[in-house]
Every structure is written in structure tokens, then in C-alpha cells.
Protein backbone atom coordinates (compact mmCIF):
# COMPACT_ATOMS: atom_id res chain seq x y z
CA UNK A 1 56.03 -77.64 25.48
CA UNK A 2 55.71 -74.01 24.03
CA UNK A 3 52.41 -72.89 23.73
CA UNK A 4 50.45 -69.37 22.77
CA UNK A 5 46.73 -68.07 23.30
CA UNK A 6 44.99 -67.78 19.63
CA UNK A 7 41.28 -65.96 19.25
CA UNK A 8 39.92 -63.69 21.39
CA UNK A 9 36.16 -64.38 21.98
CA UNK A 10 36.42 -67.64 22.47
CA UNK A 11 39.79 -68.11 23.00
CA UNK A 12 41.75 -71.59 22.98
CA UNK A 13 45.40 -72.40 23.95
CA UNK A 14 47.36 -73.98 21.11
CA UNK A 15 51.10 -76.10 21.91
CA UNK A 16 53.81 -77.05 20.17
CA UNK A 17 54.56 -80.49 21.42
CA UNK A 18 57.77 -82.79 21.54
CA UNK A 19 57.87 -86.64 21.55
CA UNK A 20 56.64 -88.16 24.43
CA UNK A 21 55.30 -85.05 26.16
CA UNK A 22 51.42 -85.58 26.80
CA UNK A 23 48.70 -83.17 27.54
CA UNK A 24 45.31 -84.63 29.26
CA UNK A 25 41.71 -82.55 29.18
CA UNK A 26 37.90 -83.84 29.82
CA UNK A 27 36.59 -86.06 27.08
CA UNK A 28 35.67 -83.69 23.85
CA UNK A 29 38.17 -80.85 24.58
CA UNK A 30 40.41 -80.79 21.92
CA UNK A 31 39.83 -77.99 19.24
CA UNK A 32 42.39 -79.19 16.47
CA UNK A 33 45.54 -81.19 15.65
CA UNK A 34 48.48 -82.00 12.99
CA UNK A 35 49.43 -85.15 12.43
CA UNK A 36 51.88 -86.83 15.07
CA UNK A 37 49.31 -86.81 17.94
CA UNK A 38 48.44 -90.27 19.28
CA UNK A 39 45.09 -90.12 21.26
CA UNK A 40 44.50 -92.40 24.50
CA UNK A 41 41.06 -92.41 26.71
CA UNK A 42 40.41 -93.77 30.34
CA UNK A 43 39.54 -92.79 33.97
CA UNK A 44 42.67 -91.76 34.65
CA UNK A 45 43.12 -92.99 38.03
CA UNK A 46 40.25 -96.04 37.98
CA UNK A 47 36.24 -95.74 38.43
CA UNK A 48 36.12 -93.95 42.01
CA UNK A 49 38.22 -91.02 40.74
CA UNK A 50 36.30 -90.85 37.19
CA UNK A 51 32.37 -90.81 39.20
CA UNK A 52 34.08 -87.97 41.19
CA UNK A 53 34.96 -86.36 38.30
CA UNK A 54 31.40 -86.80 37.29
CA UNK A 55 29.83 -85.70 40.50
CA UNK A 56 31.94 -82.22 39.67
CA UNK A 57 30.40 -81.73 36.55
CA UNK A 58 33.08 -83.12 34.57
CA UNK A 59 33.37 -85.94 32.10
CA UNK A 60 33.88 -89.12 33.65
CA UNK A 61 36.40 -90.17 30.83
CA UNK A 62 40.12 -88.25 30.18
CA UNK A 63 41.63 -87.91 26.58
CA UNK A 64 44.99 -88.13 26.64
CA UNK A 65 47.03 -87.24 23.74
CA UNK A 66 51.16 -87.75 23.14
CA UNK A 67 53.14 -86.59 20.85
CA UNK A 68 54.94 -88.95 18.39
CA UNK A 69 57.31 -86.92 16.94
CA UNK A 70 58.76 -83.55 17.69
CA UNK A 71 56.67 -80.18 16.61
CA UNK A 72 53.25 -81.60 16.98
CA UNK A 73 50.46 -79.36 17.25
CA UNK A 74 47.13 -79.56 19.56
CA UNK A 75 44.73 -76.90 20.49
CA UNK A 76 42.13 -76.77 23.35
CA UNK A 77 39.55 -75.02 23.21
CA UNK A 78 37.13 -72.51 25.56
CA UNK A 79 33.57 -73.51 25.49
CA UNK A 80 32.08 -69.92 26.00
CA UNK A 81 33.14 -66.07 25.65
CA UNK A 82 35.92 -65.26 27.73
CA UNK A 83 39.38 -66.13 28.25
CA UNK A 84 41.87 -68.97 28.99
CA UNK A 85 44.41 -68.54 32.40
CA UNK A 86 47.63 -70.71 32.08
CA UNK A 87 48.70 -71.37 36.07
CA UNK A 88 51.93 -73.29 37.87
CA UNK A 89 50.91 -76.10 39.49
CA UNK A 90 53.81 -76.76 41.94
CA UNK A 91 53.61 -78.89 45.30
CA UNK A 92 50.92 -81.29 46.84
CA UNK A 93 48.41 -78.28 48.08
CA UNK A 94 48.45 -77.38 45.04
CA UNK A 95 45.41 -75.04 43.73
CA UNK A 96 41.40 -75.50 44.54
CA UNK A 97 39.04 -74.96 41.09
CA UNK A 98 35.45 -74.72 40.41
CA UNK A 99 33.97 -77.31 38.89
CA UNK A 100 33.90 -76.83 34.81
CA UNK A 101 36.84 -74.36 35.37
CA UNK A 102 39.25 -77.38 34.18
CA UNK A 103 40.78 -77.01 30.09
CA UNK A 104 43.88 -79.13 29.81
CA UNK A 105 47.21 -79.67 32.05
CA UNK A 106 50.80 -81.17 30.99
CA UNK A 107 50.62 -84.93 32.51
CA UNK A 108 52.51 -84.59 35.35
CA UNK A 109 49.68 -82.56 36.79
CA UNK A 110 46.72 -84.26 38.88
CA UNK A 111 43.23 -83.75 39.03
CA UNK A 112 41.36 -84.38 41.77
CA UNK A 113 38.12 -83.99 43.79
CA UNK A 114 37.66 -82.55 46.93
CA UNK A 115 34.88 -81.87 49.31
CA UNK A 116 34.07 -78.25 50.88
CA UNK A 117 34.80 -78.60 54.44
CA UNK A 118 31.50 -76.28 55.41
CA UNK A 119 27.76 -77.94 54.66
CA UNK A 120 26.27 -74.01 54.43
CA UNK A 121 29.38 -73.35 51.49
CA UNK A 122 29.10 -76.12 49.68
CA UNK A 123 25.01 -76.18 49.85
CA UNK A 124 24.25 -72.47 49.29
CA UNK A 125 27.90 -71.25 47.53
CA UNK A 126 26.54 -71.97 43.63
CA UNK A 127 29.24 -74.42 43.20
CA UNK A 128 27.80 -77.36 44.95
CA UNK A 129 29.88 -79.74 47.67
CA UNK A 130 32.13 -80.48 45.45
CA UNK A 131 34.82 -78.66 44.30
CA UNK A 132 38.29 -80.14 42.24
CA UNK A 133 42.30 -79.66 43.12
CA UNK A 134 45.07 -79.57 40.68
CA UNK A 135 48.26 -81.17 42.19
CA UNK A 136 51.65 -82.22 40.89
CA UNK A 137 53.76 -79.98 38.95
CA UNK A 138 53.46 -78.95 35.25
CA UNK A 139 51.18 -76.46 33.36
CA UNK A 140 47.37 -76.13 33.77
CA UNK A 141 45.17 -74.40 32.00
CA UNK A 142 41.93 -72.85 33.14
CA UNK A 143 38.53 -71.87 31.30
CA UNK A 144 37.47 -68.00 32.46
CA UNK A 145 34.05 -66.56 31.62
CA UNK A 146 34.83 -63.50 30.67
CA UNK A 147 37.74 -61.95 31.96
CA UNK A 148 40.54 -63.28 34.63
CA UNK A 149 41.40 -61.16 37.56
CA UNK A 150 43.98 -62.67 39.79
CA UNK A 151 44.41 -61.25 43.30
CA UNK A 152 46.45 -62.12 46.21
CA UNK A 153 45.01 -61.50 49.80
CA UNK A 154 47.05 -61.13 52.87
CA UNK A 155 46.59 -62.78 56.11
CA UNK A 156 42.85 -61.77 57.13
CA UNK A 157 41.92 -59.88 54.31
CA UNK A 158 38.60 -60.81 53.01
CA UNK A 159 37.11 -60.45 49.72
CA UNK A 160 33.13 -61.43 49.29
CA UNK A 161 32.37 -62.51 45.59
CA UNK A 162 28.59 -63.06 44.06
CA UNK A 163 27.91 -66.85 43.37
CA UNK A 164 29.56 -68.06 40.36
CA UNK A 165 32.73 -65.69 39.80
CA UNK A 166 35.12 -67.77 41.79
CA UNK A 167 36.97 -69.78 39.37
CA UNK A 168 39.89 -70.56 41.58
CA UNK A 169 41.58 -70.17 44.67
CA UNK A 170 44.87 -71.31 47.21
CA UNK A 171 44.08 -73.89 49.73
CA UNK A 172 45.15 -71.36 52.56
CA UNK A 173 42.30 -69.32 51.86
CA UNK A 174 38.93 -69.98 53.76
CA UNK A 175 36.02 -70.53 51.31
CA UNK A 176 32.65 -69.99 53.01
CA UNK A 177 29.52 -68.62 52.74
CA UNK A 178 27.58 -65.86 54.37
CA UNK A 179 24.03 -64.52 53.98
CA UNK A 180 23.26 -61.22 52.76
CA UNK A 181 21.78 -58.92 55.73
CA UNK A 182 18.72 -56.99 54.85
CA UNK A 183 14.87 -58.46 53.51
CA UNK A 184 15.43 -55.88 51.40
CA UNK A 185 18.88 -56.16 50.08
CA UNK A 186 17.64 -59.88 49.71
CA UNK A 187 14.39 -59.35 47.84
CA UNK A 188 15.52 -56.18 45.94
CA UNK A 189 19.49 -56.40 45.80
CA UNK A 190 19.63 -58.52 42.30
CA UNK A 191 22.28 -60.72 44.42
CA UNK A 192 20.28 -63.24 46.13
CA UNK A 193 20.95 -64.76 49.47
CA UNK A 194 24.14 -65.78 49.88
CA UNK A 195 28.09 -64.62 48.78
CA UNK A 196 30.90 -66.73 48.88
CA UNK A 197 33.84 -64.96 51.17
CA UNK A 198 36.85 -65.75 50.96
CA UNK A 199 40.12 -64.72 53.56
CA UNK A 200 43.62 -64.86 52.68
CA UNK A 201 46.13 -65.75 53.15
CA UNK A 202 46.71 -66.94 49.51
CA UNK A 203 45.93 -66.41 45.57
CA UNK A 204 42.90 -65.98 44.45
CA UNK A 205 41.26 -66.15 40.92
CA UNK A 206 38.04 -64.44 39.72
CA UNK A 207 36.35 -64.38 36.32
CA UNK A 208 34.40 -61.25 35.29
CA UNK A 209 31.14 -63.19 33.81
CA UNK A 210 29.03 -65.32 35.98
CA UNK A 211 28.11 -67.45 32.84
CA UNK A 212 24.54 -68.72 34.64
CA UNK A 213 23.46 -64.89 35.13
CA UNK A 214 24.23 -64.54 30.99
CA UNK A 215 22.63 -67.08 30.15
CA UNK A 216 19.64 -66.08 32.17
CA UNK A 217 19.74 -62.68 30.73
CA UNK A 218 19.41 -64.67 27.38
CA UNK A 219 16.49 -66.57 28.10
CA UNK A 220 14.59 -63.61 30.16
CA UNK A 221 14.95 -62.08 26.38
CA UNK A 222 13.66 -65.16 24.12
CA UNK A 223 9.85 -64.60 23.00
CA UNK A 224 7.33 -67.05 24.47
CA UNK A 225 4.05 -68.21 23.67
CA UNK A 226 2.46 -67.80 20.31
């Protein structure tokens, strides 16, 4: 598979496919495609792994779509302004993602969901209990709002992040959440209660734009009323 980013405000990720090589995404994210494509839906994995999809904000349903003949072209698409992060998936640890951070991966890649092992994380952190893991080997490709920044902590550090601009991280790092000290920073701070902190060791991956605070901003900003 050779592939290249194309666009810039709302990027997608467009391959160059050979026979038999198959690329998987959520149902609805394919952007365009030449003839030689053959397209393929199911759970990918039976019901139980398709409602967990669904309790992670993703479509119960996988498109799958193979190449029948050598050069074939397919694009994937991002679904807001930002950027798309191509990662190595390598081993059975693999990577934890955010729910709705998921684009497209080769087929030798797995997608699965996992639980956040703290109650306060995964009922204050903005991204729910449930969170997804990419396993297997191949390419992956990951939907950023905004822009990507990729950073990779040491043993003990910590990094605290506002709700929402965690895209991805390691599973040696320790996701949790702690509450913002002060009635005042709390009230006054624009942040809210809670952050999400996260300690190394291990790769972490932050976007730039928490795309619920835009889309706030946008609505604070549309005229009500008569």
C-alpha cells in the first residue's frame, strides 16, 4: 500500500492499492474511489464486538474494501478541520484511542473496545467509560481536530490535558482524572472540573482543537429568538 495526505482543511488520506490488500473504516468513511475496489460490510468480529463499537460512538457496521487489481485508488476522509495522523500498529498492547478518533487501518489491524480501569476517569474524563485499542500490525490512520502533537513521556512524567484533546495514547501510560483545586479556578477558570492526567512511561498523542469547545463557540454565536 503507498499512500499520501491530500487537502489541508479537511484533510483525507488517499492509497494506492494492490490486489488483495484491504483497508477497513466505520460505515460511511470512504471519500472516493477508481474502479477495481470491491466493497464488503459486516460486524467484523460478530454482534458483541459491533454494539461495543456502538457503545464507543462508532458505527456498529465495518466497510471493507479490496482491491481487485493492482493500482486501485481509495480515499478516506476527515469529518472536521484538522488533520489526519498515520501510526504503526505493532504487537498485542498495541495503542489506546478516543472514541471517534478511528479513520481507516490496513486489515491486519484490530479494533477493539476497552473499558477505563478508573470509574472517576471514565465518568468525569469527557470521553466516557469506554475507550477503543488498535492491535495487530499494519497501518492505522487517525482523525485529529486540529493539529497532532505527539509526545513521549518518561517514566513518571506527567502531562494534564483539558477534556477532549487526548486523541491517543500507549497502554503504559496511566489515564486518570483529577479535579481542578480552587472554587475559583472552577467557577472562573473556563476549564471546568476535571483534567485528564496522564504519566508515562509511553507515547502520547494530542490534538490542538477540542472539537465540542468549537462547536460551542459556534452556537454561543448563532442569533436566537425573533
Amino acid at each position: 500500500m503507498n499512500y499520501q495526505m491530500v487537502g489541508k482543511t479537511v484533510p483525507a488520506v488517499e492509497m494506492q492499492l494492490n490486489r488483495g490488500e484491504v483497508i477497513f473504516t466505520q460505515s460511511g468513511g470512504m471519500a472516493w474511489q477508481s474502479d477495481g475496489i470491491a466493497m464488503s460490510t459486516n460486524t467484523r468480529g460478530g454482534v458483541l464486538k459491533g454494539l461495543g463499537r456502538m457503545l464507543a460512538g462508532e458505527s456498529m457496521f465495518i466497510a471493507h474494501y479490496e482491491a481487485v487489481c493492482d493500482n486501485a485508488v481509495i480515499a478516506f476522509a476527515s469529518t472536521v478541520p484538522g488533520s489526519i495522523l498515520d501510526v504503526d500498529v505493532r504487537g498485542a498492547n498495541g495503542l489506546i484511542i478516543q472514541k471517534g478518533a478511528f479513520l481507516c487501518a490496513e486489515n491486519s489491524v484490530e479494533l477493539e473496545t476497552v473499558f477505563t480501569k478508573r470509574f472517576s476517569s471514565g465518568f468525569f474524563g469527557g470521553e466516557g467509560f469506554i475507550l477503543q485499542r488498535l492491535t495487530g500490525s499494519g497501518k492505522a490512520f487517525l482523525e485529529i481536530d486540529g493539529d497532532a502533537v505527539v509526545k513521549e513521556l518518561a517514566p513518571g512524567e506527567m502531562l494534564k490535558v483539558d477534556t477532549g484533546n487526548v486523541v491517543a495514547f500507549a497502554p503504559t501510560v496511566n489515564y486518570e482524572v483529577e479535579t481542578v483545586k480552587g472554587m475559583g479556578n472552577i467557577l472562573f477558570g473556563g476549564e471546568g472540573l476535571f483534567l485528564t492526567k496522564l504519566t508515562g512511561p509511553g507515547k502520547v498523542v494530542l490534538q490542538t482543537m477540542n472539537f465540542a469547545d468549537f462547536t460551542g463557540q459556534i452556537a454561543a454565536r448563532i442569533p436566537s429568538g425573533d
